[in-house]
C-alpha atoms as a PDB file:
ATOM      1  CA  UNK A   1     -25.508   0.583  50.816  1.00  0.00           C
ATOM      2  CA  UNK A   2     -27.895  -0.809  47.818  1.00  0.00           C
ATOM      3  CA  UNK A   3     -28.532   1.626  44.541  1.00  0.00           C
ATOM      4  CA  UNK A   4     -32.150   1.859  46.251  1.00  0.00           C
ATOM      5  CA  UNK A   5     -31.601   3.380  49.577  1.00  0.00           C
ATOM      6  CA  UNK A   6     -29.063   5.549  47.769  1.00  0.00           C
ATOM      7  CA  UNK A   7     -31.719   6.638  45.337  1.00  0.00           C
ATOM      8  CA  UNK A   8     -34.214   7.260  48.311  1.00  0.00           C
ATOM      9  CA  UNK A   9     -31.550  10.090  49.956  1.00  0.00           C
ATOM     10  CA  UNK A  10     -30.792  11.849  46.956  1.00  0.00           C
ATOM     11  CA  UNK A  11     -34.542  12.134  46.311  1.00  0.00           C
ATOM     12  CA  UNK A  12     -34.954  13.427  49.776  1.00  0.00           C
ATOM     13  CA  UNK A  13     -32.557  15.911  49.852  1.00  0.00           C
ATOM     14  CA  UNK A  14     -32.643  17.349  46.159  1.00  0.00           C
ATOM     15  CA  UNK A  15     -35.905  17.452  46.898  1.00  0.00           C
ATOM     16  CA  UNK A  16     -35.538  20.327  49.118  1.00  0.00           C
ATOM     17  CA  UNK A  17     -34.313  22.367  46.502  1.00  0.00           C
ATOM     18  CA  UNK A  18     -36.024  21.365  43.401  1.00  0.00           C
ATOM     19  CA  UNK A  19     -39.516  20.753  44.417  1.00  0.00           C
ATOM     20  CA  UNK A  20     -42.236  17.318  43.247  1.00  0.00           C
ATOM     21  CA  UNK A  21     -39.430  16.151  40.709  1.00  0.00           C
ATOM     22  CA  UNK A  22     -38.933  12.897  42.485  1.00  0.00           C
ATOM     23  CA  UNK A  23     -39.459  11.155  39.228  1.00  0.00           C
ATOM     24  CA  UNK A  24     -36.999  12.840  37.394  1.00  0.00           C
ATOM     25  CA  UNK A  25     -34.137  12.903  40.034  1.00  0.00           C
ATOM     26  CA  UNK A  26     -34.809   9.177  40.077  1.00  0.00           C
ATOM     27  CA  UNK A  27     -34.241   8.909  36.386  1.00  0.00           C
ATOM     28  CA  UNK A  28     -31.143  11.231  36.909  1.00  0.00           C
ATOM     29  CA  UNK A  29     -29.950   8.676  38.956  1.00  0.00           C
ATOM     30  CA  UNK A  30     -30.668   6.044  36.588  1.00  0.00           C
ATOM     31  CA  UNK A  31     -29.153   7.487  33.657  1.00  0.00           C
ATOM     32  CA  UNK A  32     -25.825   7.926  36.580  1.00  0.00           C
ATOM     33  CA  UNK A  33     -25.673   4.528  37.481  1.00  0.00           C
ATOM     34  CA  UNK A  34     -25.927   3.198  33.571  1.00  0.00           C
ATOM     35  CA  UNK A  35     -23.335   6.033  33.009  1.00  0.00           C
ATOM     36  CA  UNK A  36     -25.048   7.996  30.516  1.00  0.00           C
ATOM     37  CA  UNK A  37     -25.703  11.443  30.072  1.00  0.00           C
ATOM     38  CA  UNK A  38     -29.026  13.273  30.155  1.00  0.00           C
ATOM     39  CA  UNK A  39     -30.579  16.206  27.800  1.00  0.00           C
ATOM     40  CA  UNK A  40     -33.157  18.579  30.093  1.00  0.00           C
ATOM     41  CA  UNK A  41     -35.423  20.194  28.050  1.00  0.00           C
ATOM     42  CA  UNK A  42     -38.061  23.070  29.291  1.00  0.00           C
ATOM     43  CA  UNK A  43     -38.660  26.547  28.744  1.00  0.00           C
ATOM     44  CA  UNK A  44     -36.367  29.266  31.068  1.00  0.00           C
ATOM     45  CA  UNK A  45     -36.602  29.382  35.064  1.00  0.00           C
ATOM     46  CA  UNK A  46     -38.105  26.018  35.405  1.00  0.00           C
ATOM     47  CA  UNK A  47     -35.044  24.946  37.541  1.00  0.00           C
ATOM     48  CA  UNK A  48     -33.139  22.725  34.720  1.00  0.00           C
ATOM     49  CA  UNK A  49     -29.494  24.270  35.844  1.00  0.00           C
ATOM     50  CA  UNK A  50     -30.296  23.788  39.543  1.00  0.00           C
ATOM     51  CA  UNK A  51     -31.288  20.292  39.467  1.00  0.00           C
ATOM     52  CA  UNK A  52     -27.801  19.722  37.834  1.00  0.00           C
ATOM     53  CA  UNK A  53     -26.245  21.799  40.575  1.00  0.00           C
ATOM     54  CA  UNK A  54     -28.412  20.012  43.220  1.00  0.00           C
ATOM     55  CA  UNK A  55     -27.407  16.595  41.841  1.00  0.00           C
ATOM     56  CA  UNK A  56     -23.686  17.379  40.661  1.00  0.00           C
ATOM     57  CA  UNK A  57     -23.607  18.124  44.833  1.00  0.00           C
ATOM     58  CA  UNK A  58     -25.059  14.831  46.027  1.00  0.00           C
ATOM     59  CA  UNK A  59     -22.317  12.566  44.313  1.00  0.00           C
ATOM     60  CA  UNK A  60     -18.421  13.388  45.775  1.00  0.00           C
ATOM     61  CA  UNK A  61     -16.513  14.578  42.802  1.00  0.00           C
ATOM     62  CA  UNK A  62     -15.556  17.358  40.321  1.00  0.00           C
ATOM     63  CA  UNK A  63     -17.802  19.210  38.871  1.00  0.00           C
ATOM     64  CA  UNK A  64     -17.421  21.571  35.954  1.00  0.00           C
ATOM     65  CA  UNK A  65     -19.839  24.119  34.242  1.00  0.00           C
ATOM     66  CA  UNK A  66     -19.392  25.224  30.905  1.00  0.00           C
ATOM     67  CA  UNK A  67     -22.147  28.319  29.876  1.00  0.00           C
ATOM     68  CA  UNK A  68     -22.322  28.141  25.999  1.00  0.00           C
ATOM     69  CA  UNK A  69     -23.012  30.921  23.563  1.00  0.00           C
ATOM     70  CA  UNK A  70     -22.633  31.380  20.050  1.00  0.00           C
ATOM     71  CA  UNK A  71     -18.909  32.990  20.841  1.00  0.00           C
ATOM     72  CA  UNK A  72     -17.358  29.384  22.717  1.00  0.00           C
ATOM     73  CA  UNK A  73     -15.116  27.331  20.441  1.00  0.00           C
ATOM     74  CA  UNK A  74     -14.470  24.205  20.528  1.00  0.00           C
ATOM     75  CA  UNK A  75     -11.242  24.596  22.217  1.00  0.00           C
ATOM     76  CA  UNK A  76     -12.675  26.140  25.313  1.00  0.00           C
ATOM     77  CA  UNK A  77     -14.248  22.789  25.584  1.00  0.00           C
ATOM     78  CA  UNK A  78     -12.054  19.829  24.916  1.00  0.00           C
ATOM     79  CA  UNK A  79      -8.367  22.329  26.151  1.00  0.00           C
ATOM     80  CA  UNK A  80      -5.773  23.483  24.368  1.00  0.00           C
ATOM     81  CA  UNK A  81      -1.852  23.212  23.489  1.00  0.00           C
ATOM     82  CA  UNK A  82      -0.889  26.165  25.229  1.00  0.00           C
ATOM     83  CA  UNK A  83       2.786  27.861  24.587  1.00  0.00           C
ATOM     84  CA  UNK A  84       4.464  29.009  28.042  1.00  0.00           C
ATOM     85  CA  UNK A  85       6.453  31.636  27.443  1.00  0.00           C
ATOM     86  CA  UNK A  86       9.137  30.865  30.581  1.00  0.00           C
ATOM     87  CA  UNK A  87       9.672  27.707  30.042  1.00  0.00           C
ATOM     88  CA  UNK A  88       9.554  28.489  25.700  1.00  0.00           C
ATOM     89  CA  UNK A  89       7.703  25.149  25.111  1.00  0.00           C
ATOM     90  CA  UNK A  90       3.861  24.041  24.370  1.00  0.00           C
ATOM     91  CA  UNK A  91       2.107  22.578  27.581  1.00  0.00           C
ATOM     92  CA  UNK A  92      -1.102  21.013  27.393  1.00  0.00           C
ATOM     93  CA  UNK A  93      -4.265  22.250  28.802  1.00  0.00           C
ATOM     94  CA  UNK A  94      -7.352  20.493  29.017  1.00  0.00           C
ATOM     95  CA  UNK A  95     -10.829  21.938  29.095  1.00  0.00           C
ATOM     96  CA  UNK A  96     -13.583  21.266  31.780  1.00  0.00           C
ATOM     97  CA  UNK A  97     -14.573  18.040  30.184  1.00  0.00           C
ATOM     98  CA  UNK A  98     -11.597  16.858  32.710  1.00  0.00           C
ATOM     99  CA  UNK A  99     -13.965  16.494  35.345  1.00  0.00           C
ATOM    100  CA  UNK A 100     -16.951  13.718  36.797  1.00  0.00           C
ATOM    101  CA  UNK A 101     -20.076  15.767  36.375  1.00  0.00           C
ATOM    102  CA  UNK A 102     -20.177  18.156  33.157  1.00  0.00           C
ATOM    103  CA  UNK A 103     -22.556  20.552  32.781  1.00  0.00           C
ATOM    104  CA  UNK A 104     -23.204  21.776  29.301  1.00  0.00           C
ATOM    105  CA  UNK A 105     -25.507  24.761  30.059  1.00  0.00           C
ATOM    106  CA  UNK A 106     -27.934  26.067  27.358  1.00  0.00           C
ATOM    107  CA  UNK A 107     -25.913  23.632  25.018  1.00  0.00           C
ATOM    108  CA  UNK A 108     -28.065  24.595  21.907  1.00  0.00           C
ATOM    109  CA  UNK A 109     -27.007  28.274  22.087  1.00  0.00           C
ATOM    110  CA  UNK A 110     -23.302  26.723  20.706  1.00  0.00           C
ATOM    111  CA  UNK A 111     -22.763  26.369  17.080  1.00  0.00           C
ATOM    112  CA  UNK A 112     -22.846  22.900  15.862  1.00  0.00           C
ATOM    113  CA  UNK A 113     -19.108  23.029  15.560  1.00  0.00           C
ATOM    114  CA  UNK A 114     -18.727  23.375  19.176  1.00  0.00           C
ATOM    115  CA  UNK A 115     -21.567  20.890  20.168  1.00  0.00           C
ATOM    116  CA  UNK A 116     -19.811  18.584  17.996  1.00  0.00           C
ATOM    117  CA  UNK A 117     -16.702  18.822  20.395  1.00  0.00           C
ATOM    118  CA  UNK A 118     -18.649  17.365  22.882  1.00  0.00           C
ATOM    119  CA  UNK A 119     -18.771  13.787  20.777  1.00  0.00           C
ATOM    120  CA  UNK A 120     -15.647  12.036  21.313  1.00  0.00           C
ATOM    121  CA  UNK A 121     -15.474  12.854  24.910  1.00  0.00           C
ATOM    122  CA  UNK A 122     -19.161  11.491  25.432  1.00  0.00           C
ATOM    123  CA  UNK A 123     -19.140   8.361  23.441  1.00  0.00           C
ATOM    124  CA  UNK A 124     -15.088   6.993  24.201  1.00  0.00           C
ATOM    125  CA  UNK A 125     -15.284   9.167  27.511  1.00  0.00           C
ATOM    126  CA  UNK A 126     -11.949  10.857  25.942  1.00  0.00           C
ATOM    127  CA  UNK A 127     -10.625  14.029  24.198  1.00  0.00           C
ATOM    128  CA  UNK A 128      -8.121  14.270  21.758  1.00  0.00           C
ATOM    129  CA  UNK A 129      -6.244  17.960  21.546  1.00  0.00           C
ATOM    130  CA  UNK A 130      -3.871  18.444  18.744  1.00  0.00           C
ATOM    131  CA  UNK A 131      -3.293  14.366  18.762  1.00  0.00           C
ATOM    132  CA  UNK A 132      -2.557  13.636  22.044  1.00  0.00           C
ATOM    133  CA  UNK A 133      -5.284  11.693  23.772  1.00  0.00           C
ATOM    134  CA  UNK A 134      -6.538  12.310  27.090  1.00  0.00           C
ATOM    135  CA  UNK A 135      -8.878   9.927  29.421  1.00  0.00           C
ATOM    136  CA  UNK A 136     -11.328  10.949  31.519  1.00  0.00           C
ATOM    137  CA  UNK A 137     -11.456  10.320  34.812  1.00  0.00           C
ATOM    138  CA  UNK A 138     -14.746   7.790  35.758  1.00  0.00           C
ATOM    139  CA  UNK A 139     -17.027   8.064  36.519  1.00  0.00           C
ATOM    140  CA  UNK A 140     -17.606  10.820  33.896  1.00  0.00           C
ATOM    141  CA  UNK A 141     -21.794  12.256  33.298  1.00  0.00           C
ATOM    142  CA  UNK A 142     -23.116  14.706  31.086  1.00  0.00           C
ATOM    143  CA  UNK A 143     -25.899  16.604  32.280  1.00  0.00           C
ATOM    144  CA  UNK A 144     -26.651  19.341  29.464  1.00  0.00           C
ATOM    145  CA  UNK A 145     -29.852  21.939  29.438  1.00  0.00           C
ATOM    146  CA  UNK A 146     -31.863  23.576  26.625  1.00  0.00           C
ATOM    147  CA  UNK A 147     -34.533  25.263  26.466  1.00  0.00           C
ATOM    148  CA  UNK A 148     -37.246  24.859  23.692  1.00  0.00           C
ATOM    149  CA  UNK A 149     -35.916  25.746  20.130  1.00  0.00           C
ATOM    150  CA  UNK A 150     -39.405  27.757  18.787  1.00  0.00           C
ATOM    151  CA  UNK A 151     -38.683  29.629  22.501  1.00  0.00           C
ATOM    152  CA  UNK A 152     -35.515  31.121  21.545  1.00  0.00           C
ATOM    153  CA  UNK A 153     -34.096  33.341  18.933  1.00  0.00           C
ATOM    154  CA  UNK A 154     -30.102  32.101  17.934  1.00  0.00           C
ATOM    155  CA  UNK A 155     -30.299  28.182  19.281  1.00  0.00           C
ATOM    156  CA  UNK A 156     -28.960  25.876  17.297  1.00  0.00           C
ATOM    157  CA  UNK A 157     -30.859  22.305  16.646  1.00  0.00           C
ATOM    158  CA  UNK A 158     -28.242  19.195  18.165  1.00  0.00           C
ATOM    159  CA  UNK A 159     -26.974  17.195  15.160  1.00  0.00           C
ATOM    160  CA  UNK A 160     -29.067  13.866  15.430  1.00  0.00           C
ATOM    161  CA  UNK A 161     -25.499  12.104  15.954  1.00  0.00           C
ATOM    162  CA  UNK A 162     -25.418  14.192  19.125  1.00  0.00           C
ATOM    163  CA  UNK A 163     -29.068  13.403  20.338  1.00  0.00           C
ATOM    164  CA  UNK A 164     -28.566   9.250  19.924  1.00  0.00           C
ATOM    165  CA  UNK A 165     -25.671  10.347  22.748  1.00  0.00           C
ATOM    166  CA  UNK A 166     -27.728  11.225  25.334  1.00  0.00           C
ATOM    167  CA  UNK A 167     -29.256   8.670  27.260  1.00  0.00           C
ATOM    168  CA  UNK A 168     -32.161  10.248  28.119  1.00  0.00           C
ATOM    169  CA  UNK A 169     -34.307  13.349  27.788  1.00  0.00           C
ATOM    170  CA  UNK A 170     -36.331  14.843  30.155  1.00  0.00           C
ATOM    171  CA  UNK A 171     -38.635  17.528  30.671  1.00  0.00           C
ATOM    172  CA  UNK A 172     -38.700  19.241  33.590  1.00  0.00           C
ATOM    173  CA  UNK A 173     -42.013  21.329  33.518  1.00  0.00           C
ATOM    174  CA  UNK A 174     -43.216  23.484  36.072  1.00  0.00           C
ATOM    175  CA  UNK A 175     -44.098  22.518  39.426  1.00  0.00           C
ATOM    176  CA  UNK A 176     -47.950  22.450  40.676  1.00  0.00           C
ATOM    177  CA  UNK A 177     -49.430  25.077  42.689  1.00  0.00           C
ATOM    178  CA  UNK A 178     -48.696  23.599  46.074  1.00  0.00           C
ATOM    179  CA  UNK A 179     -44.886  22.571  45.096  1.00  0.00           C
ATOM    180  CA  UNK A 180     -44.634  26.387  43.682  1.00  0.00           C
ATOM    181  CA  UNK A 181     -45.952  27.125  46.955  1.00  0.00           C
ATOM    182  CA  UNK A 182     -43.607  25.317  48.715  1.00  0.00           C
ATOM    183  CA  UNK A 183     -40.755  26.235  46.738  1.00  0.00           C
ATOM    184  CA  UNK A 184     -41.317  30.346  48.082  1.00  0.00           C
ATOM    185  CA  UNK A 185     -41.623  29.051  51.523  1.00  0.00           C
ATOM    186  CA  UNK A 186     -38.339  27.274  51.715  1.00  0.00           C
ATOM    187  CA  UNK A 187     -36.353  29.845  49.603  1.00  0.00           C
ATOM    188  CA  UNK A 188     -38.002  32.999  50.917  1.00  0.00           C
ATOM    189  CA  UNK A 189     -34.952  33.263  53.979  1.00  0.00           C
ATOM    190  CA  UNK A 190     -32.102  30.122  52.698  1.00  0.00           C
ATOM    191  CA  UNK A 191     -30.486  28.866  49.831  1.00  0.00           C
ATOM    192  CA  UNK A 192     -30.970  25.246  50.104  1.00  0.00           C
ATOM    193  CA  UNK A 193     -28.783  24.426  47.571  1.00  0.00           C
ATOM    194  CA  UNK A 194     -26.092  25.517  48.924  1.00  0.00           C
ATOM    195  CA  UNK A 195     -26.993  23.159  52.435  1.00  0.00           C
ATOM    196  CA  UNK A 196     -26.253  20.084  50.427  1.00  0.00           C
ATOM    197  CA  UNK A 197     -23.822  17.964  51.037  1.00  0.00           C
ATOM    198  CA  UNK A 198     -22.427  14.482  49.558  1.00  0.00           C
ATOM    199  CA  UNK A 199     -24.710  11.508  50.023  1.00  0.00           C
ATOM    200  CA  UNK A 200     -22.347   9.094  48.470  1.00  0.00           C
ATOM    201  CA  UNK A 201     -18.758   8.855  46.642  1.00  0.00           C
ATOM    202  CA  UNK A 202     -17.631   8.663  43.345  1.00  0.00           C
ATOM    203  CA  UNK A 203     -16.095   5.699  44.269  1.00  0.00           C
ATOM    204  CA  UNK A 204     -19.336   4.049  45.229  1.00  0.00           C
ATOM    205  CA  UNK A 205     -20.775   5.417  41.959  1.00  0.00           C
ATOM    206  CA  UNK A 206     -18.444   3.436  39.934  1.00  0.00           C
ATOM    207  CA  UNK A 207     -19.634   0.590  42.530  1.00  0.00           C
ATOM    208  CA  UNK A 208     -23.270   0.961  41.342  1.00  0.00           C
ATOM    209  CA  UNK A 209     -22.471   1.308  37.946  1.00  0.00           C
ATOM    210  CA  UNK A 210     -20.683  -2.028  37.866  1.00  0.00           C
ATOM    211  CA  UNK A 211     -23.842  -3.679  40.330  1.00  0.00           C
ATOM    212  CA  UNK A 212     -26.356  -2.750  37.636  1.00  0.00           C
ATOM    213  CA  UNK A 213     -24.570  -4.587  35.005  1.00  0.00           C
ATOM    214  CA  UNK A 214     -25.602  -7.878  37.120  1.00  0.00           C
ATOM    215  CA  UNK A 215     -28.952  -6.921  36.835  1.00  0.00           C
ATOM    216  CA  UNK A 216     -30.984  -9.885  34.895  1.00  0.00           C
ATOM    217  CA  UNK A 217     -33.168  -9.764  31.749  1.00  0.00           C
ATOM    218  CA  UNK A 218     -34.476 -12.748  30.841  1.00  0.00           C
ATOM    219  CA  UNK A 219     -34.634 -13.365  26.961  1.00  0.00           C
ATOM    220  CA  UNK A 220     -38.781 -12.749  26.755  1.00  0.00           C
ATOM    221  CA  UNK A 221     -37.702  -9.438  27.811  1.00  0.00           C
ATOM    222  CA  UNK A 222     -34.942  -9.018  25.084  1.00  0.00           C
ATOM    223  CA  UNK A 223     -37.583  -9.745  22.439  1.00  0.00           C
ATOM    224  CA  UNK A 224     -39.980  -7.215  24.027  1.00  0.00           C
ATOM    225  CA  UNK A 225     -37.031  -4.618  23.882  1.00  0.00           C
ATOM    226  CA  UNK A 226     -36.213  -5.837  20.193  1.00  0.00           C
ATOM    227  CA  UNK A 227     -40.205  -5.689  19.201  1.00  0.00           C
ATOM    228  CA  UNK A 228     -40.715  -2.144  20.591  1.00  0.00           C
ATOM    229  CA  UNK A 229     -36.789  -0.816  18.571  1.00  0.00           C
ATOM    230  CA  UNK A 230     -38.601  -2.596  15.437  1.00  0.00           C
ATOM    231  CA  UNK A 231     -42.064  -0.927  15.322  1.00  0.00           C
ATOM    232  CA  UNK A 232     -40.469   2.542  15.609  1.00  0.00           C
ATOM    233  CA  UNK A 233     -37.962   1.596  12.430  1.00  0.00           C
ATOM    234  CA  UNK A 234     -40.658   0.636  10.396  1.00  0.00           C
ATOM    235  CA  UNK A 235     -43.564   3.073  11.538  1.00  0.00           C
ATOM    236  CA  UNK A 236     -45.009   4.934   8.313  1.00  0.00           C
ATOM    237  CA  UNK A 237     -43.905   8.096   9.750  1.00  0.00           C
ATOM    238  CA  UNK A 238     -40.142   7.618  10.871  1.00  0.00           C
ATOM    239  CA  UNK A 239     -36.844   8.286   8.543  1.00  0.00           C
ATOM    240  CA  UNK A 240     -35.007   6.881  11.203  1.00  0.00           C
ATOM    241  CA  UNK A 241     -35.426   5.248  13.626  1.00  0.00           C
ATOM    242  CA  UNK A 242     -33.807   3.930  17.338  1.00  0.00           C
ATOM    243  CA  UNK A 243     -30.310   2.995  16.886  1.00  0.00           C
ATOM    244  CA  UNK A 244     -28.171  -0.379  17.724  1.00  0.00           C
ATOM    245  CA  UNK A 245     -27.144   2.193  20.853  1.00  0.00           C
ATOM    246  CA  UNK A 246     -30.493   3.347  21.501  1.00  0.00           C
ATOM    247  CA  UNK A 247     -31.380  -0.417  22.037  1.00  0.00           C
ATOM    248  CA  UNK A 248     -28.333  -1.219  24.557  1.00  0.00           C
ATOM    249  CA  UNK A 249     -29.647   2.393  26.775  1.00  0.00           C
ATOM    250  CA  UNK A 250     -33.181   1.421  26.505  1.00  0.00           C
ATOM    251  CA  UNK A 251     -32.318  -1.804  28.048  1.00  0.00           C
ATOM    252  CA  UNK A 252     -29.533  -0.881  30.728  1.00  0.00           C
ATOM    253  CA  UNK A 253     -32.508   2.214  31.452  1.00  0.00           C
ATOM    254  CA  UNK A 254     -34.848  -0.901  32.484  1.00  0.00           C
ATOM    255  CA  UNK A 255     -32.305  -2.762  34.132  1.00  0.00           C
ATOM    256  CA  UNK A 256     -31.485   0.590  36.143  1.00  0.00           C
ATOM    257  CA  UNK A 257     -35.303   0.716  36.804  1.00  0.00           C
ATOM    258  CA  UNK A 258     -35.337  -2.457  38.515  1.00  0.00           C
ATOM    259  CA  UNK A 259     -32.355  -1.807  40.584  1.00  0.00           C
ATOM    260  CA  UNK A 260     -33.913   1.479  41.810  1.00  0.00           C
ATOM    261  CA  UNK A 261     -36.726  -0.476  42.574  1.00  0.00           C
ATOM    262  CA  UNK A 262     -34.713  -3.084  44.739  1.00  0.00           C
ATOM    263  CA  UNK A 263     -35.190  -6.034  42.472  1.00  0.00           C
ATOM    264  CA  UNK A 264     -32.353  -7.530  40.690  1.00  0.00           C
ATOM    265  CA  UNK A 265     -34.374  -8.780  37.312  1.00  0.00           C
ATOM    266  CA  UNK A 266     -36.118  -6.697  34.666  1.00  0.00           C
ATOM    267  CA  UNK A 267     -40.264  -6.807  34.043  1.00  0.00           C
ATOM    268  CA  UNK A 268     -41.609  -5.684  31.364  1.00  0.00           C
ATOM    269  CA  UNK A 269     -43.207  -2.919  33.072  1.00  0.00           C
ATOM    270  CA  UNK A 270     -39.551  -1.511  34.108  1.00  0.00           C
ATOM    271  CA  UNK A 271     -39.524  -1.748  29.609  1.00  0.00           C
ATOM    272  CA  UNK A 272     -42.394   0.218  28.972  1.00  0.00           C
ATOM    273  CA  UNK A 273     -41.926   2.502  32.272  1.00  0.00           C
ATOM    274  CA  UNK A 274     -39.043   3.666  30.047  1.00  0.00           C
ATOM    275  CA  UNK A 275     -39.062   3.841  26.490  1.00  0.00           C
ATOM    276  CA  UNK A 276     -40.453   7.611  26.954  1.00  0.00           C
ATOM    277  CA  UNK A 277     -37.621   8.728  28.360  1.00  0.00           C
ATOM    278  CA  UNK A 278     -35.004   6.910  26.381  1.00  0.00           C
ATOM    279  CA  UNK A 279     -36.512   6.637  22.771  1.00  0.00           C
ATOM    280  CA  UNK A 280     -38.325   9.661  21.273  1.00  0.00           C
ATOM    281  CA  UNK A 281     -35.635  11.739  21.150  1.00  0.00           C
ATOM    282  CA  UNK A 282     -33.560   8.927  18.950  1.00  0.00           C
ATOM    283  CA  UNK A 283     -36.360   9.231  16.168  1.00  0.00           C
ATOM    284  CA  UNK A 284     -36.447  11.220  13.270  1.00  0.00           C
ATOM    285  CA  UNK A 285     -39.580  11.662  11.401  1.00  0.00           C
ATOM    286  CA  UNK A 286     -40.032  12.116   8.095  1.00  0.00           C
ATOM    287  CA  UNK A 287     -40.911  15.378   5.979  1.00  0.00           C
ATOM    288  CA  UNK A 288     -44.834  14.584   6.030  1.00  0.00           C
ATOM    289  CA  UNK A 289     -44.769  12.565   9.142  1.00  0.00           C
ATOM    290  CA  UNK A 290     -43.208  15.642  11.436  1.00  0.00           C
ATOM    291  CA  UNK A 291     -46.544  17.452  10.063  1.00  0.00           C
ATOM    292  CA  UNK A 292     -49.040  15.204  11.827  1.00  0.00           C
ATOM    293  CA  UNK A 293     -46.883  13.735  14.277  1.00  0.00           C
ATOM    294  CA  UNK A 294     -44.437  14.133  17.304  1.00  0.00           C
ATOM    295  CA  UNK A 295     -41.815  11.506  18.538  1.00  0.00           C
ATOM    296  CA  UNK A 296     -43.955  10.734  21.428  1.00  0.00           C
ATOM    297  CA  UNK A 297     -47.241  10.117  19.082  1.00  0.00           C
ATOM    298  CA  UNK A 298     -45.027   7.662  17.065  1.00  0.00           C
ATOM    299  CA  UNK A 299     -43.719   5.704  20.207  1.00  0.00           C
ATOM    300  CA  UNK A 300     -47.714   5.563  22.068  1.00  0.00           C
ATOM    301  CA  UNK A 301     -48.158   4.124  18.364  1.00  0.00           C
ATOM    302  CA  UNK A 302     -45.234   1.240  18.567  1.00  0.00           C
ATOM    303  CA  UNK A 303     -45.852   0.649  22.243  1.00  0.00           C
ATOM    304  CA  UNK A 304     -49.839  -0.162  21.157  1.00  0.00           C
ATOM    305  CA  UNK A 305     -48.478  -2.099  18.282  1.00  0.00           C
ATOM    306  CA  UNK A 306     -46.334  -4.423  20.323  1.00  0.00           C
ATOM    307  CA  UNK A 307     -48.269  -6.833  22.980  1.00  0.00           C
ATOM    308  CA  UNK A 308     -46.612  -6.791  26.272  1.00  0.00           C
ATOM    309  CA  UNK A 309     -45.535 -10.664  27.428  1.00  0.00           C
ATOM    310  CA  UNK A 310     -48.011 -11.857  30.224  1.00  0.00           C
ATOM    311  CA  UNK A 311     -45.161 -14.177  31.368  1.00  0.00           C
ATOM    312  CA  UNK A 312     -41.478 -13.341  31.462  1.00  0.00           C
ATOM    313  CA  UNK A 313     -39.628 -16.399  32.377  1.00  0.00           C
ATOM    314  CA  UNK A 314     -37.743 -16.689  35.487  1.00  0.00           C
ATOM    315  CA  UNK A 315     -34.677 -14.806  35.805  1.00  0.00           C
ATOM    316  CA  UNK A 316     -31.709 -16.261  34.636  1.00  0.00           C
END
């Protein structure tokens, strides 16, 4: 089974439950297949904690949920070395980051401590408790919610470090009139989440994961990657811009484009179809730059700024 007929099921039948978000549970699955983890952003009861339910269901595996609130440590993340009291000696316990599909729910309602916890295990797909090191299982995804800071009282802003860890960011929104519509109709008598079942295994996720990889980008394309990265470090406005990693998920995003699509070579269209999903959140603006402009003005800026290659080369 290819990465686009795959893609096409879990579409279908997540789209029973979370209604007219094709686009984003197709950029769920990208962010899957390039194993990265994805930040969704939108304001309360837009559906953000089903869709990870919904999707956490469609891919055989463990799943985990961890609720956060000011009151959750770091411990009750990553585990602990807990003493048992028969056997007098220290066993270890890990957390529910010992799992394939995490979800950090409401993650900015943790203090920075605790969303700091979530670093190691992210980046080296690891955790470290009292010095002893444990893996995580693969394929391992991060799927964490927030709503809207200036929509909250007591949410705490992600450390930038944090934010260049997620490999995308996406904003749910609310659905259009007929979806909405829609949405009543199919959960006025059933719970249609809870009618999913598996569409594929984790096994054949790790399969994807390594068939993406293959995916070609010819060096035109590079260059267009490397020229867009480049006008966002040195736009007027930006302190910082995207990262060395940003660059690598940018690219791996448009290779997972072009899989999704069923072609197994990168355009420059799969480049630009993604940079809005991949970069703005990576940027931080500057004092009088945040004033006049958001993340997503600077990158419509770069994007102008950077011509797009008529001609690509042939795929190497």
């Amino acid at each position: 089974m290819t990465i686009q007929s795959n893609v096409v099921k879990m579409k279908e039948q997540i789209g029973k439950v979370i209604m007219g978000k094709g686009e984003t549970i197709e950029l769920l699955m990208n962010a899957f297949i390039n194993q990265g983890h994805v930040l969704l952003e939108s304001v309360p009861g837009t559906g953000k904690t089903m869709l990870a339910k919904a999707v956490a269901k469609s891919v055989e595996g463990d799943f985990q949920r961890i609720q956060f609130t000011p009151d959750v440590l770091p411990s009750d993340v990553s585990g602990i070395q807990y003493f048992n009291p028969k056997d007098q000696q220290f066993e270890l316990r890990v957390g529910p980051v010992l799992t394939n599909v995490l979800l950090a729910d409401e993650i900015n309602r943790a203090t920075p401590r605790t969303q700091s916890s979530l670093l190691e295990v992210m980046e080296e797909k690891q955790v470290t408790i009292d010095g002893e090191t444990v893996n995580i299982p693969q394929p391992f995804i991060v799927i964490a919610t927030q709503n809207p800071v200036e929509s909250q009282q007591g949410t705490f802003d992600l450390p930038e470090a944090q934010m260049d860890r997620f490999f995308m960011k996406l904003d749910l929104g609310y659905p259009s009139y007929a979806d909405e519509k829609t949405m009543m109709q199919s959960h006025r008598e059933n719970e249609p989440l809870e009618q999913l079942t598996s569409i594929f295994s984790k096994e054949d996720l790790v399969g994807f994961q390594e068939e993406v990889k293959k995916v070609k980008v010819t060096e035109v394309v590079e260059e267009y990657i490397l020229d867009i990265v480049q006008a966002t470090r040195h736009h007027q406005h930006v302190d910082v811009g995207v990262s060395p990693r940003g660059t690598l998920a940018f690219m791996r995003s448009a290779q997972g484009s072009a899989a999704i699509k069923g072609r197994d070579y990168v355009t420059p269209e799969d480049v630009k179809e993604m940079a809005p999903y991949v970069l703005p959140h990576r940027l931080v603006l500057s004092l009088d730059g945040s004033t006049i402009k958001s993340q997503d003005d600077v990158l419509i800026e770069a994007l102008e700024e950077v011509e797009v290659p008529a001609e690509y080369g042939v795929a190497k």
